[in-house]
Structure formats: structure tokens, C-alpha cells
Protein backbone atom coordinates (compact mmCIF):
# COMPACT_ATOMS: atom_id res chain seq x y z
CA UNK A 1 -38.01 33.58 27.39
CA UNK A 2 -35.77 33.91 24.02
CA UNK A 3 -33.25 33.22 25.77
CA UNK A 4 -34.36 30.35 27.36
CA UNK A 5 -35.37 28.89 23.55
CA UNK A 6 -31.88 29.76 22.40
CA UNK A 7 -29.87 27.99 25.02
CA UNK A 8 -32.20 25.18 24.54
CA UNK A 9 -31.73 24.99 21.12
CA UNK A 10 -27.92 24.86 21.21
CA UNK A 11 -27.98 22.44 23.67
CA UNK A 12 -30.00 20.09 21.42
CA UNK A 13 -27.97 21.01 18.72
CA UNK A 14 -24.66 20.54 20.91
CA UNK A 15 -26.17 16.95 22.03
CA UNK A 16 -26.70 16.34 18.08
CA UNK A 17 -23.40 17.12 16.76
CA UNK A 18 -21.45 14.82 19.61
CA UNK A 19 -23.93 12.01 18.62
CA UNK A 20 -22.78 12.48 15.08
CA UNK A 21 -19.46 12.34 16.03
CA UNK A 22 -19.51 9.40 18.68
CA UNK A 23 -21.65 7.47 16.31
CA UNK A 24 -19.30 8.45 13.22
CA UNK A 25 -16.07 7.11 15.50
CA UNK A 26 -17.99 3.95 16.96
CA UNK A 27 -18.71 2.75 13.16
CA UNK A 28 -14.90 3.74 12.10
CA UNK A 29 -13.85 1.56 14.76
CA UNK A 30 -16.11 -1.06 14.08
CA UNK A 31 -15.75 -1.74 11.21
CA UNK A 32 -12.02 -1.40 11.11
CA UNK A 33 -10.71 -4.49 9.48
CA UNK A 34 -8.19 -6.92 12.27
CA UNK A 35 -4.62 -5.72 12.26
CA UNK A 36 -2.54 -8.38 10.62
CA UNK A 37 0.81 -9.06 12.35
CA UNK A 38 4.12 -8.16 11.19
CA UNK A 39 6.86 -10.34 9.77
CA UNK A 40 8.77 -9.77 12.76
CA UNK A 41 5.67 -10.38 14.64
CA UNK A 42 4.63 -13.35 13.02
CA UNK A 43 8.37 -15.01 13.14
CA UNK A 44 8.33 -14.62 16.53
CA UNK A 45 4.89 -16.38 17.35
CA UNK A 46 6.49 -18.86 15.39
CA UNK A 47 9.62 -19.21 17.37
CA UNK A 48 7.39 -19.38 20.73
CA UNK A 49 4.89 -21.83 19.26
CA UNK A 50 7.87 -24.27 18.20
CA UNK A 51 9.90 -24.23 20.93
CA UNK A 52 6.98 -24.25 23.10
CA UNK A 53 5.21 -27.85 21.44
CA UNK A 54 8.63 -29.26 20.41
CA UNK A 55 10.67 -28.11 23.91
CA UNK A 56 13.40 -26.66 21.80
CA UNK A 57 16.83 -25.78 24.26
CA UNK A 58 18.33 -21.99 23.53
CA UNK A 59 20.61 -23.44 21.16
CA UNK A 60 18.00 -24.67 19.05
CA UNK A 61 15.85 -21.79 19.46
CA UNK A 62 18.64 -19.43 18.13
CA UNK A 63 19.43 -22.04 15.38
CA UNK A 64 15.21 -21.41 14.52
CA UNK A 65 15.64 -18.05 14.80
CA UNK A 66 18.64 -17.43 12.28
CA UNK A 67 17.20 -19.90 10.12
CA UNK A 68 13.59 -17.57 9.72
CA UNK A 69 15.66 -14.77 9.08
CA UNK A 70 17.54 -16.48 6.18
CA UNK A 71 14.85 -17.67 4.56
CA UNK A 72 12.73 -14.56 4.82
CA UNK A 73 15.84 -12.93 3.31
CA UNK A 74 15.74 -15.31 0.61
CA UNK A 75 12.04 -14.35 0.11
CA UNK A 76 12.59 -11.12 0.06
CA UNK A 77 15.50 -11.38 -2.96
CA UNK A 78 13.08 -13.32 -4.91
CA UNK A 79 10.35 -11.61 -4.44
CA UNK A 80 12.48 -8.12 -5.49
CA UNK A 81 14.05 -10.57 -8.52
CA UNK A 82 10.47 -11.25 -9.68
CA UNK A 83 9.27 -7.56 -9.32
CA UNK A 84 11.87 -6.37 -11.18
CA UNK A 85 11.60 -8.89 -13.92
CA UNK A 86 7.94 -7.84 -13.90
CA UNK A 87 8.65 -4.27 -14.33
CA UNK A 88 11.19 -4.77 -16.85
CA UNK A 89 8.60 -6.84 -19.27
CA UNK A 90 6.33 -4.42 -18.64
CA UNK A 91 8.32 -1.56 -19.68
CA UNK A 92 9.04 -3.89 -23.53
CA UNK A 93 5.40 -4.83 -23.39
CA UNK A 94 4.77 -0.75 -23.31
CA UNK A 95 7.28 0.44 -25.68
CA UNK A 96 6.07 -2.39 -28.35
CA UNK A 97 2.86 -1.06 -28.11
CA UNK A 98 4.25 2.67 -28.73
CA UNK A 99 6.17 1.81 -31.71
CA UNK A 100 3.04 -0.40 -33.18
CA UNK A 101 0.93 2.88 -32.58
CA UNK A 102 3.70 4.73 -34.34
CA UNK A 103 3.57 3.07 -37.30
CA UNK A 104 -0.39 3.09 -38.10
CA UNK A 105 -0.24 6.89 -37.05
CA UNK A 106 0.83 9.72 -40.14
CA UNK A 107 3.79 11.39 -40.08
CA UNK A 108 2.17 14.68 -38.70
CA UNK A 109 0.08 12.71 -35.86
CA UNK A 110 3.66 11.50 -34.57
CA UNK A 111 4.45 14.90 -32.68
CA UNK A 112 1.13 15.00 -31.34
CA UNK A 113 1.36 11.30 -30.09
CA UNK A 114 4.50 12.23 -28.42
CA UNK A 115 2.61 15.30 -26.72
CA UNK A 116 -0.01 13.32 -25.67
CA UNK A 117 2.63 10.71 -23.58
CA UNK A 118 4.31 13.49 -22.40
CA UNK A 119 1.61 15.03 -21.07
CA UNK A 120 0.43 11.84 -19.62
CA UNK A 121 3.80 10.81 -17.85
CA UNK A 122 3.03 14.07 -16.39
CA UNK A 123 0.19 13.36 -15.09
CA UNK A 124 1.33 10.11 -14.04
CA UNK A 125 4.68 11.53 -11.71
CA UNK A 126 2.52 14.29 -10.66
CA UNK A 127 0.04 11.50 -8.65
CA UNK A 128 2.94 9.60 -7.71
CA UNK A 129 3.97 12.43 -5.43
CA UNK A 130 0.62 12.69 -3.91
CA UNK A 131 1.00 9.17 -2.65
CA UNK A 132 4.77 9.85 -2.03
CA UNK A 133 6.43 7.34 -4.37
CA UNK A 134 8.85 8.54 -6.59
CA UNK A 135 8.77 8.58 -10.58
CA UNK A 136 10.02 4.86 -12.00
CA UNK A 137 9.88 3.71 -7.93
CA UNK A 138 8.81 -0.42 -8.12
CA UNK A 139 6.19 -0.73 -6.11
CA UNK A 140 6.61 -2.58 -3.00
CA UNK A 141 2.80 -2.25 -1.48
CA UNK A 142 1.38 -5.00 -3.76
């Protein structure tokens, strides 16, 4: 009779746990937001839509091609121009701001200010290998 109440009660349980799971994997995939396509992807929808509605010859549809690729390499220089510039204001912007904090601190704050940073920058590198960037890395997931 125990028996019987035991094996019944880790079947329910069993039959609980997979509903958890099922139900925890149904709303994951539910609610997982639409895949957006690729450059590459996208380029070549692109390529198919146009020659498709404008009844573009293989010529011109290699002309199209090499033409997306050059300006999505032009993009991409701009785009790593503009980052750059970005970063580099960023980094004045920052080092103004030290050397205004610098000046209202007292002589004998200064070392501990400069502790303080350190430790921070630290701090800061140390997280930056958890999400596997390297220290001073631009980032390129923006």
C-alpha cells in the first residue's frame, strides 16, 4: 500500500516537473522576438527582388551585386570613422572632467582620487571580460 502511494506520488510529481519544463520552453519560444536577417541575407533578397520586378540579365545582376557590396563597405568605414570619432571625444570629454575634479579636490584627496579610478578601471576591465570584449575594445554591438 506505501508503495503504491509512493510510486503515485512520483509519478505526479514526475508529470509536474515536465509540465514545468514544457510550459517554461513553450513561453521561451513564444515569446522569442523574429530573427532579423543578415546583411548578407538582406542584400541578397534585394538582389532577387530587383532583378526579379526589373528583369535584370546576369550582367546586370553582378553589376547590382558588386555595387551592394561597395556601398555597404562604404557604410561600414563610416560607420567605424564615426565610432571612433565618438570614442575619441569621449575619452577628452572624460579626462576634462578628471582634471576639473582635480582641481576643486586638496592636495591630499588627489592620491585617493587616483585610487578610486584605479580601482574603478578595475572594475570596469574586469566586466569587460565577462562579456568577452577586451579593455579599450570600441564597441561594435550598438
Amino acid at each position: 500500500m506505501a508503495a503504491n502511494k509512493l510510486s503515485a506520488f512520483f509519478s505526479l510529481l514526475l508529470v509536474f516537473l515536465s509540465g514545468i519544463v514544457v510550459g517554461g520552453f513553450g513561453y521561451k519560444v513564444y515569446n522569442a522576438p523574429p530573427r532579423q536577417p543578415t546583411l548578407e541575407e538582406r542584400r541578397k533578397q534585394l538582389i532577387t527582388e530587383t532583378t526579379k520586378e526589373v528583369h535584370l540579365d546576369a550582367t546586370q545582376e553582378a553589376q547590382l551585386e558588386k555595387i551592394y557590396q561597395d556601398t555597404q563597405q562604404k557604410f561600414s568605414e563610416v560607420h567605424d570613422a564615426a565610432q571612433k570619432e565618438m570614442h575619441e571625444k569621449t575619452q577628452a570629454i572624460r579626462e576634462d572632467q578628471i582634471q576639473q575634479i582635480k582641481a576643486m579636490l586638496r592636495p591630499d584627496q588627489i592620491p585617493l582620487y587616483d585610487n578610486l579610478r584605479k580601482k574603478r578601471q578595475l572594475e570596469r576591465e574586469k566586466n569587460m571580460q565577462k562579456k568577452g570584449r577586451r579593455p579599450g575594445e570600441i564597441r561594435k554591438d550598438r
